[in-house]
PDB file of N, CA and C in Angstrom:
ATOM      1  N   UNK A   1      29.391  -1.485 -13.461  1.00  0.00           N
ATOM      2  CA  UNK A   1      28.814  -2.311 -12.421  1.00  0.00           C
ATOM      3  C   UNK A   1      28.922  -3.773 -12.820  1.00  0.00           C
ATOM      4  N   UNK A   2      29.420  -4.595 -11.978  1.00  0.00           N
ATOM      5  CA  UNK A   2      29.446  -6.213 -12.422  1.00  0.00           C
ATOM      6  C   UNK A   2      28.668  -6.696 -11.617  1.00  0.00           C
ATOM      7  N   UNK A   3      28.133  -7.452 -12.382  1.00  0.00           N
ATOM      8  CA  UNK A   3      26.724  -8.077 -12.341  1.00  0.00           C
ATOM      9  C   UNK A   3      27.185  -9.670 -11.726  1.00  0.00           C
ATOM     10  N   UNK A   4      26.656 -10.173 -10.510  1.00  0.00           N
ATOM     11  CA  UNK A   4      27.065 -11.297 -10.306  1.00  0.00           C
ATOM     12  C   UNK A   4      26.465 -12.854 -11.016  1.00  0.00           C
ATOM     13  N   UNK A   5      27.295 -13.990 -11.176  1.00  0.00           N
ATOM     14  CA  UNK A   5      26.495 -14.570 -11.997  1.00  0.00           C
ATOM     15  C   UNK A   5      24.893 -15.185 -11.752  1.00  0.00           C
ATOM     16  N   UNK A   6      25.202 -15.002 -10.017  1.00  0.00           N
ATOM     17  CA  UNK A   6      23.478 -15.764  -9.866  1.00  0.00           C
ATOM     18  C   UNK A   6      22.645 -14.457 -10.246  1.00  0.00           C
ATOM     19  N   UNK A   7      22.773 -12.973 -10.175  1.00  0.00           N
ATOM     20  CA  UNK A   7      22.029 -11.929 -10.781  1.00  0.00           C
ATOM     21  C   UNK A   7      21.887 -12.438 -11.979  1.00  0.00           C
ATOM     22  N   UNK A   8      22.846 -12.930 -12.909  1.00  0.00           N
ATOM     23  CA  UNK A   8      22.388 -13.299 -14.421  1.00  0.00           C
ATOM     24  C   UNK A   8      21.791 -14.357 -14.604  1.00  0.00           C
ATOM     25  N   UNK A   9      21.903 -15.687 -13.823  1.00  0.00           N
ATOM     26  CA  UNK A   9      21.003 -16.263 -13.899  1.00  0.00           C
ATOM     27  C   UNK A   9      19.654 -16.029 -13.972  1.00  0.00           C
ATOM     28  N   UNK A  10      19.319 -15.599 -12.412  1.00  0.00           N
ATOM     29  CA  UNK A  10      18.147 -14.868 -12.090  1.00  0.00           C
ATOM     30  C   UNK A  10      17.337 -13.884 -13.241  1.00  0.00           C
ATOM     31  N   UNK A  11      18.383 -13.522 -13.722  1.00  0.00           N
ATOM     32  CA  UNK A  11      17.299 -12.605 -15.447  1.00  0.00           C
ATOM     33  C   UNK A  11      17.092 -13.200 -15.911  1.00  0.00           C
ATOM     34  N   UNK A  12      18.162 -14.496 -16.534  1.00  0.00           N
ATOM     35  CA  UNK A  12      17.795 -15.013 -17.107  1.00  0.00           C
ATOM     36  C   UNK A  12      16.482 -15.917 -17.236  1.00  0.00           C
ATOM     37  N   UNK A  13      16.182 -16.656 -16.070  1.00  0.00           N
ATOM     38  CA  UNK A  13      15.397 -16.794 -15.503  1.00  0.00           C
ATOM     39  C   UNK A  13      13.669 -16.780 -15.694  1.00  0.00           C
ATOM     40  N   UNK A  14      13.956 -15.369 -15.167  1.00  0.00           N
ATOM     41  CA  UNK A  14      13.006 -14.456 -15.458  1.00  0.00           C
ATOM     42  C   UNK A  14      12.651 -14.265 -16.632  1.00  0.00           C
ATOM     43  N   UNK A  15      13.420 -13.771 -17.668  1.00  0.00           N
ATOM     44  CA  UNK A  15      13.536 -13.874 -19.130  1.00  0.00           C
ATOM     45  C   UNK A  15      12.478 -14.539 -19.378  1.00  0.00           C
ATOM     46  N   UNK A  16      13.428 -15.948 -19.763  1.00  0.00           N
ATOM     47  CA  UNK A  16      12.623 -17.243 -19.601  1.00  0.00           C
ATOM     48  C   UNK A  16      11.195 -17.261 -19.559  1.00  0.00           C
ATOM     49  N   UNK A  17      10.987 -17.692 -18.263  1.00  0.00           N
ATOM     50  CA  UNK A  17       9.614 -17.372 -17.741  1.00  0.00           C
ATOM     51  C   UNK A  17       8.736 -16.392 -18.258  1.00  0.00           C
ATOM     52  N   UNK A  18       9.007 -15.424 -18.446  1.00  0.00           N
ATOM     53  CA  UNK A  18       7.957 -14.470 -19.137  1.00  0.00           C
ATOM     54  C   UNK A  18       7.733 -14.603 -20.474  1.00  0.00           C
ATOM     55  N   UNK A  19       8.940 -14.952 -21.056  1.00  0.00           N
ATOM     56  CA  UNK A  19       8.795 -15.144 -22.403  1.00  0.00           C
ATOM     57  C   UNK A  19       7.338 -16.655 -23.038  1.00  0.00           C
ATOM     58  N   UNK A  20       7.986 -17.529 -21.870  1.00  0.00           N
ATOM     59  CA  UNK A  20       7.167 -18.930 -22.532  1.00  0.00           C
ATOM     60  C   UNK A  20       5.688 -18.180 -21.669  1.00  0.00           C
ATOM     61  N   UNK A  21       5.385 -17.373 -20.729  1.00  0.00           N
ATOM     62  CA  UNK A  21       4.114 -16.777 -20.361  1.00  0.00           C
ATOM     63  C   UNK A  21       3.561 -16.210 -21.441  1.00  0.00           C
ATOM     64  N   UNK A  22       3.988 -15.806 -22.182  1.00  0.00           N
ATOM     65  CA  UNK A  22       3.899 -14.629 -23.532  1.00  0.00           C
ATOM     66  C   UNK A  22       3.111 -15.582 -24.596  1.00  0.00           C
ATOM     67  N   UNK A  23       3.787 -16.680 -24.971  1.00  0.00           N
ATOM     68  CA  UNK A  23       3.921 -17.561 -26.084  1.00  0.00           C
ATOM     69  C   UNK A  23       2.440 -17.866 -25.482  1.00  0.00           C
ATOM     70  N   UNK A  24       2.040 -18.949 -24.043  1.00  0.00           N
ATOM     71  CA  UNK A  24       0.837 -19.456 -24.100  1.00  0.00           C
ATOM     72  C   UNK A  24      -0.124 -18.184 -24.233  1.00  0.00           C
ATOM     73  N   UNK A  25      -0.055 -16.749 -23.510  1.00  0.00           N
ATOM     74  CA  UNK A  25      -0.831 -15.977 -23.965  1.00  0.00           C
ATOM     75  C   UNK A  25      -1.294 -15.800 -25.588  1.00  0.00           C
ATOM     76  N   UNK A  26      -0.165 -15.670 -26.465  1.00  0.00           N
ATOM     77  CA  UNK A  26      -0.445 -16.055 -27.440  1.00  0.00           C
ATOM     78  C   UNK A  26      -1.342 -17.160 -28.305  1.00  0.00           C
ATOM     79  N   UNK A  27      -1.327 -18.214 -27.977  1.00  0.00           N
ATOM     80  CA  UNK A  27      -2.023 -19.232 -27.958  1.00  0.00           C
ATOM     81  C   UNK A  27      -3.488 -18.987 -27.535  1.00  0.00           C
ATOM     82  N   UNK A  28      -3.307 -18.539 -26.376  1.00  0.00           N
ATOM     83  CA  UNK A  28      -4.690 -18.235 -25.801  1.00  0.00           C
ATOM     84  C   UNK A  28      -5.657 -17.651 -27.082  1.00  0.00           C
ATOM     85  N   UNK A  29      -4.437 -16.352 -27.628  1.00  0.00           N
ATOM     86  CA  UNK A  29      -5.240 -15.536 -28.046  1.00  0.00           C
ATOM     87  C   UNK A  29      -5.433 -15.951 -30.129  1.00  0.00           C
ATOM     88  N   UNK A  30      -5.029 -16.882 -30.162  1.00  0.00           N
ATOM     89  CA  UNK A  30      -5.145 -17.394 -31.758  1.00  0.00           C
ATOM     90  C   UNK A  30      -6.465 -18.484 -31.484  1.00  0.00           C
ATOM     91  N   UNK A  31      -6.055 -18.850 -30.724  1.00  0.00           N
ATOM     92  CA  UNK A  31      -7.466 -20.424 -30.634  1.00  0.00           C
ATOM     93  C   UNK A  31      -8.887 -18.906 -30.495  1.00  0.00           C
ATOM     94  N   UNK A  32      -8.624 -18.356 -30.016  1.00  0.00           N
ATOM     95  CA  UNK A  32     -10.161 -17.173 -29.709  1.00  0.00           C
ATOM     96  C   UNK A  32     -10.505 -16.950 -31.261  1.00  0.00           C
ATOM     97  N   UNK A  33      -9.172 -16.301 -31.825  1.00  0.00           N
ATOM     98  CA  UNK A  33      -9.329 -15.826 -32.991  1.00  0.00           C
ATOM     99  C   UNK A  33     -10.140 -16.763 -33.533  1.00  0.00           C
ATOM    100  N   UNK A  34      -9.136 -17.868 -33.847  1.00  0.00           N
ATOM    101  CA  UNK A  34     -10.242 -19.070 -34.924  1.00  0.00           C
ATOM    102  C   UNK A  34     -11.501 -19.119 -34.653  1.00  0.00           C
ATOM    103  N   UNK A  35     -11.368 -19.537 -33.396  1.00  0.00           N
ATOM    104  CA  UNK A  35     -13.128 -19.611 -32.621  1.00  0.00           C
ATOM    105  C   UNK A  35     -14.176 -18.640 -32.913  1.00  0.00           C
ATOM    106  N   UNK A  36     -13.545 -17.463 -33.592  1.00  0.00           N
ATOM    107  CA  UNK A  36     -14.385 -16.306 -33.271  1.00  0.00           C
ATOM    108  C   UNK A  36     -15.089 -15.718 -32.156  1.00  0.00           C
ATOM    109  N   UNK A  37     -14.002 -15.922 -30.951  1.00  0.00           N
ATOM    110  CA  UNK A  37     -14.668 -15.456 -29.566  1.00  0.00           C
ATOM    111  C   UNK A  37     -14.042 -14.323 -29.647  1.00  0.00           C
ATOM    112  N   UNK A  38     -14.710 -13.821 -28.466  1.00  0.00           N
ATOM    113  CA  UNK A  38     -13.699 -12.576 -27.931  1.00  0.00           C
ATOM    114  C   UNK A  38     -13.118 -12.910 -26.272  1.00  0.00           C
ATOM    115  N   UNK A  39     -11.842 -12.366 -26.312  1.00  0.00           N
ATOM    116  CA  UNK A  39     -11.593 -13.026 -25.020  1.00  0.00           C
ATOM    117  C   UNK A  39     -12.134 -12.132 -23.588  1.00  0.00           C
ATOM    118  N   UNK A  40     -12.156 -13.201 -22.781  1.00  0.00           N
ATOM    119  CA  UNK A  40     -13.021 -12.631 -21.714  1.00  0.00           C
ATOM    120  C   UNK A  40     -12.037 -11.423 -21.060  1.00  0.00           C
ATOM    121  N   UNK A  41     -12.325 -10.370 -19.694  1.00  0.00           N
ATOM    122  CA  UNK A  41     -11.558  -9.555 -19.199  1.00  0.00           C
ATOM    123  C   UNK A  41     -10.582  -9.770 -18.595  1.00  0.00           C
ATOM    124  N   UNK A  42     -10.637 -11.612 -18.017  1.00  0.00           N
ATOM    125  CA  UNK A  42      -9.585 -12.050 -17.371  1.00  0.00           C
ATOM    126  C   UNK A  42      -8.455 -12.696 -18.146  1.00  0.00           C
ATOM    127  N   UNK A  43      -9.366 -12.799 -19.396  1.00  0.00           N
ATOM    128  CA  UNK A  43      -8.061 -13.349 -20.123  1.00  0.00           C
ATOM    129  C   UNK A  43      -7.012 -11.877 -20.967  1.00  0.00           C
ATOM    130  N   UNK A  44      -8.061 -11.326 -20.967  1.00  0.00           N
ATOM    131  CA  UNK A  44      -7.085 -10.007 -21.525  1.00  0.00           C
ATOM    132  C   UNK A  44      -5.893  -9.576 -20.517  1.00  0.00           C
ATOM    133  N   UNK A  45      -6.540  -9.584 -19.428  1.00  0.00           N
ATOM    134  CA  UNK A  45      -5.703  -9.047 -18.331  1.00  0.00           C
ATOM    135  C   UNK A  45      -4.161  -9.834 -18.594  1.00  0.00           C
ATOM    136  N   UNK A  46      -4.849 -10.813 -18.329  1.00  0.00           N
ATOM    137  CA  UNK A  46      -3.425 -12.294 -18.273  1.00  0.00           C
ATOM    138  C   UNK A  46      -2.473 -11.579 -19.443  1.00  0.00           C
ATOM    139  N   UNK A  47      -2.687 -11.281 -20.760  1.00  0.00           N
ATOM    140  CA  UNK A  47      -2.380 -10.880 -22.101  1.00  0.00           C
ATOM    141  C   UNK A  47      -1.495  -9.673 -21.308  1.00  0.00           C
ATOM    142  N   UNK A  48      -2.071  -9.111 -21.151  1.00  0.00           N
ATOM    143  CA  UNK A  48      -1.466  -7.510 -20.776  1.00  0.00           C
ATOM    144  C   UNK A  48      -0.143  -7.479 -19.731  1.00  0.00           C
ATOM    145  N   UNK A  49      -0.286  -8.360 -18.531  1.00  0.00           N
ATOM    146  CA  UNK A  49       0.210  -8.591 -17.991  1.00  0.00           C
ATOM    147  C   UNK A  49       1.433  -9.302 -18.255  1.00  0.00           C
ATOM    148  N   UNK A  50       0.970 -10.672 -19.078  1.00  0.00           N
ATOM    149  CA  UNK A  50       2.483 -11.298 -19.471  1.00  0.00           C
ATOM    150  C   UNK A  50       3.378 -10.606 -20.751  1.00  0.00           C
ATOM    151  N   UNK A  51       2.874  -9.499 -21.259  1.00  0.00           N
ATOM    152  CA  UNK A  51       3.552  -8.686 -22.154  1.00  0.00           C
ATOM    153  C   UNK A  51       4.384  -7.426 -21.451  1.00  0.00           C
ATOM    154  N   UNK A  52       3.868  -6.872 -20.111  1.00  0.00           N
ATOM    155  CA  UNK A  52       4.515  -6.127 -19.396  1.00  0.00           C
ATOM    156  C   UNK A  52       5.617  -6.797 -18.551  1.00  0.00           C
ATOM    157  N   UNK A  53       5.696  -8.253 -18.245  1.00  0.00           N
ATOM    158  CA  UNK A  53       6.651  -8.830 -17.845  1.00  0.00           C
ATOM    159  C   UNK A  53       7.792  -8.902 -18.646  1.00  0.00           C
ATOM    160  N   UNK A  54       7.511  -9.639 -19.603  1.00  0.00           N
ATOM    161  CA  UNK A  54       8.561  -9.820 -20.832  1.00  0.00           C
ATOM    162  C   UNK A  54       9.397  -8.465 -21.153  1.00  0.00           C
ATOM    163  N   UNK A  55       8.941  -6.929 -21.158  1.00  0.00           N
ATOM    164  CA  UNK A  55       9.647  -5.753 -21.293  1.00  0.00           C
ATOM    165  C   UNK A  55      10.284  -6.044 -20.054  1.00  0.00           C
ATOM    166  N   UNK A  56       9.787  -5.726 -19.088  1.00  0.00           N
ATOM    167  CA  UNK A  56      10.290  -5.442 -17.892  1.00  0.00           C
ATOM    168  C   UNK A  56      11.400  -6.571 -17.211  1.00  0.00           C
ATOM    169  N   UNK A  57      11.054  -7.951 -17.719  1.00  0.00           N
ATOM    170  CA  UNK A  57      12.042  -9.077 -17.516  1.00  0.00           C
ATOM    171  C   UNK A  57      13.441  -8.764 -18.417  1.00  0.00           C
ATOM    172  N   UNK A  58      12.732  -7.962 -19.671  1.00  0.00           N
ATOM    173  CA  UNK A  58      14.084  -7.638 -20.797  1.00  0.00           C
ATOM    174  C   UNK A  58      15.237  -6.593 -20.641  1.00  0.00           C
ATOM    175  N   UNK A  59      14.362  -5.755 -19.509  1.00  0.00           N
ATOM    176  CA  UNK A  59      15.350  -4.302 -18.899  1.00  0.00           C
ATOM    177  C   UNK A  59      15.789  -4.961 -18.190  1.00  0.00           C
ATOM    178  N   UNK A  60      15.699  -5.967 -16.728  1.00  0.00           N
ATOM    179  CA  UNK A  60      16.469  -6.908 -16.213  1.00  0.00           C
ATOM    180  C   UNK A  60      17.615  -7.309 -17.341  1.00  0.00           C
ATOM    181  N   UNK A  61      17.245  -7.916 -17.838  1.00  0.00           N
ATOM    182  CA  UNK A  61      18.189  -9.315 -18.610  1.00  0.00           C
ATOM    183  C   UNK A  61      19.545  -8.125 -19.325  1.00  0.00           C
ATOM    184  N   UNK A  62      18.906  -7.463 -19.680  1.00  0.00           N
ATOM    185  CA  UNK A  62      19.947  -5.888 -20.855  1.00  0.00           C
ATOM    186  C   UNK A  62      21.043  -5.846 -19.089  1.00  0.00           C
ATOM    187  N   UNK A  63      20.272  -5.297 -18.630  1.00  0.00           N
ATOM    188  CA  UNK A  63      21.228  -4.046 -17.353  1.00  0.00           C
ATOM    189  C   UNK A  63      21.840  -5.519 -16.648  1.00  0.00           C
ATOM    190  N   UNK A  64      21.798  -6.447 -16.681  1.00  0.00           N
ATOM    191  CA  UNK A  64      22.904  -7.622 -16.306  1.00  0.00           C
ATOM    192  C   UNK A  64      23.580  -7.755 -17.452  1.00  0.00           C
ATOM    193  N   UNK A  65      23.874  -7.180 -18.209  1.00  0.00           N
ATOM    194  CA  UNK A  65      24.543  -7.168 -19.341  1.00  0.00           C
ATOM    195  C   UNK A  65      24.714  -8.223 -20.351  1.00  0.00           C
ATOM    196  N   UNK A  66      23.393  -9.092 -20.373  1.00  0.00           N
ATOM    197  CA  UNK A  66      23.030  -9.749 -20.824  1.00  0.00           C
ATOM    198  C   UNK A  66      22.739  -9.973 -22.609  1.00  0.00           C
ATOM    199  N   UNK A  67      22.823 -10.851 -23.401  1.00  0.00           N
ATOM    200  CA  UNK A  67      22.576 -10.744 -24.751  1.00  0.00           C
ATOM    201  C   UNK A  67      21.230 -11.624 -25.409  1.00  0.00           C
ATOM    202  N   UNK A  68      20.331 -10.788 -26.078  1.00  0.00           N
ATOM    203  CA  UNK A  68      19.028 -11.740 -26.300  1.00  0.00           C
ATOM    204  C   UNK A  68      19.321 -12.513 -27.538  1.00  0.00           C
ATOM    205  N   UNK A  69      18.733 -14.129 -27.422  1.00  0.00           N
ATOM    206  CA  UNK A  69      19.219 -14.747 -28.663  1.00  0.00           C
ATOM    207  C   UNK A  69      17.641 -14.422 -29.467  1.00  0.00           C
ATOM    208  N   UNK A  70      18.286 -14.758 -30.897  1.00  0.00           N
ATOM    209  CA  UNK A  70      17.038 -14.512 -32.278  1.00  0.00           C
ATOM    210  C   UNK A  70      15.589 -14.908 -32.184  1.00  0.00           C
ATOM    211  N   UNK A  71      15.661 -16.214 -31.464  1.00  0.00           N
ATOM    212  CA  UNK A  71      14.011 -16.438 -31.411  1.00  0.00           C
ATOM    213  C   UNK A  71      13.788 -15.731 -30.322  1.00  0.00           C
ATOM    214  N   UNK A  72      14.049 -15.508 -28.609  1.00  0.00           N
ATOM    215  CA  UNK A  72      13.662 -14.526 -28.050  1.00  0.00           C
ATOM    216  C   UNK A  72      13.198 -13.506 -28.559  1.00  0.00           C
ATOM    217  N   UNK A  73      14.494 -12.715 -29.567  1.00  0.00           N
ATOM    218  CA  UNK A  73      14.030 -10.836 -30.023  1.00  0.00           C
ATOM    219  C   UNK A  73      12.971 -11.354 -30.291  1.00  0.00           C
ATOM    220  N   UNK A  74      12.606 -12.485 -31.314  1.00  0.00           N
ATOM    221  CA  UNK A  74      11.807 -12.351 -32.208  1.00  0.00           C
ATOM    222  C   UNK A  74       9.968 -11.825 -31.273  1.00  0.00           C
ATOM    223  N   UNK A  75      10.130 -12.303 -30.178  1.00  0.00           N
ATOM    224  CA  UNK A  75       9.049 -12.608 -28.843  1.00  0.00           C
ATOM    225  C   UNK A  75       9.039 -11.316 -28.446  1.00  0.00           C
ATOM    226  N   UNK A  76      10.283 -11.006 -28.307  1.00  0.00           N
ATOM    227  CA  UNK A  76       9.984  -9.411 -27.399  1.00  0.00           C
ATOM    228  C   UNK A  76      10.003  -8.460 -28.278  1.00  0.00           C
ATOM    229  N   UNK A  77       9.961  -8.317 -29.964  1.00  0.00           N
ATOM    230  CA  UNK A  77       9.141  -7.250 -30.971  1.00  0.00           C
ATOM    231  C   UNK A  77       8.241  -7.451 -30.694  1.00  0.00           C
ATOM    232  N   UNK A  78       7.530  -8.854 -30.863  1.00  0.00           N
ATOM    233  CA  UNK A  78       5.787  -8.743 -30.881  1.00  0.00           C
ATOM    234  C   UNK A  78       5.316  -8.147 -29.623  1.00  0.00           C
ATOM    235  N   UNK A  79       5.807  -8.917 -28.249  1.00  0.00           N
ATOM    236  CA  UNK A  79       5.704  -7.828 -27.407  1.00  0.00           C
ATOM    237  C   UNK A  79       5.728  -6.491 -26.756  1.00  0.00           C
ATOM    238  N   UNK A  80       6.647  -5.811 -27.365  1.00  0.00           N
ATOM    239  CA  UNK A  80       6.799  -4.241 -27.601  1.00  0.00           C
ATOM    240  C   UNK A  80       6.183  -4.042 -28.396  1.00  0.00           C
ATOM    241  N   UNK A  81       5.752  -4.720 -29.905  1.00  0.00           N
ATOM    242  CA  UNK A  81       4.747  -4.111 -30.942  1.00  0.00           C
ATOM    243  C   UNK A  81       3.144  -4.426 -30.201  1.00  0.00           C
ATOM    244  N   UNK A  82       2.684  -5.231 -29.308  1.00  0.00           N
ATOM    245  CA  UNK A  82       1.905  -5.293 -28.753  1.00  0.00           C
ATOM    246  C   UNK A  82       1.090  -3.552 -27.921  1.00  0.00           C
ATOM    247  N   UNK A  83       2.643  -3.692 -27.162  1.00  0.00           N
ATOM    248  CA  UNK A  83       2.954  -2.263 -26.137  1.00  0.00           C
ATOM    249  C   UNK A  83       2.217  -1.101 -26.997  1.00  0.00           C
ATOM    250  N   UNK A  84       3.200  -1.186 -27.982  1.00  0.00           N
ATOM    251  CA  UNK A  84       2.981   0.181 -28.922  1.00  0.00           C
ATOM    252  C   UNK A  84       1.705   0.391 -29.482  1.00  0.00           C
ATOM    253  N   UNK A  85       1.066  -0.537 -30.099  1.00  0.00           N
ATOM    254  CA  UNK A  85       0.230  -0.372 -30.670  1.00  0.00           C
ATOM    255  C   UNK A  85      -1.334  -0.385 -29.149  1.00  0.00           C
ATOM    256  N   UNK A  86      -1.032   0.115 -28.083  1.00  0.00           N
ATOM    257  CA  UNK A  86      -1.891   0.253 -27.389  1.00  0.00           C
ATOM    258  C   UNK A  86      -2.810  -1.210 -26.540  1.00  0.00           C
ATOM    259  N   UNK A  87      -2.120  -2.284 -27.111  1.00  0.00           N
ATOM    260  CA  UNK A  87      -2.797  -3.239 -26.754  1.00  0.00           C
ATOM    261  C   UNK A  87      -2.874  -3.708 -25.116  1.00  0.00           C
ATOM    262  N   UNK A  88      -1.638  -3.002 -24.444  1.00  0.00           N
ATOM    263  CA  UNK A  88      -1.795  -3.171 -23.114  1.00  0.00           C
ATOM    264  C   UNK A  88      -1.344  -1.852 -21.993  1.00  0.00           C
TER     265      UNK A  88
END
């Protein structure tokens, strides 16, 4: 199947976007840490959510036959290790 280039854009895109969603979730969730809060339900949600994007933006980005560069993977282990370990 050939993938047209605005389809690859468009993952890419997407990619993108979920990924830097991921990163401020992250953020979100280190400033709590320090703080010693716990984060509220809406912020978990947000967490859960921008980690199910990032997989799901990544099965996009793969099936356009797409290639992830090193600091990405590096985003979408923690995010699948997120997955795995039950966190969302």
């Amino acid at each position: 199947m050939t993938v047209s280039p605005q389809d690859q854009l468009a993952a890419t895109n997407r990619l993108r976007r979920a990924l830097l969603a991921f990163q401020s979730a992250q953020v979100l969730v280190l400033t709590h840490q320090r703080q010693r809060k716990a984060l509220s339900p809406a912020e978990m949600e947000t967490l859960r959510d921008s980690v199910a994007e990032v997989v799901t933006a990544f099965q996009a980005f793969s099936a356009a036959g797409l290639v992830i560069g090193t600091d990405d993977r590096r985003l979408l282990a923690q995010a699948q290790r997120y997955l795995a370990e039950g966190g969302a």
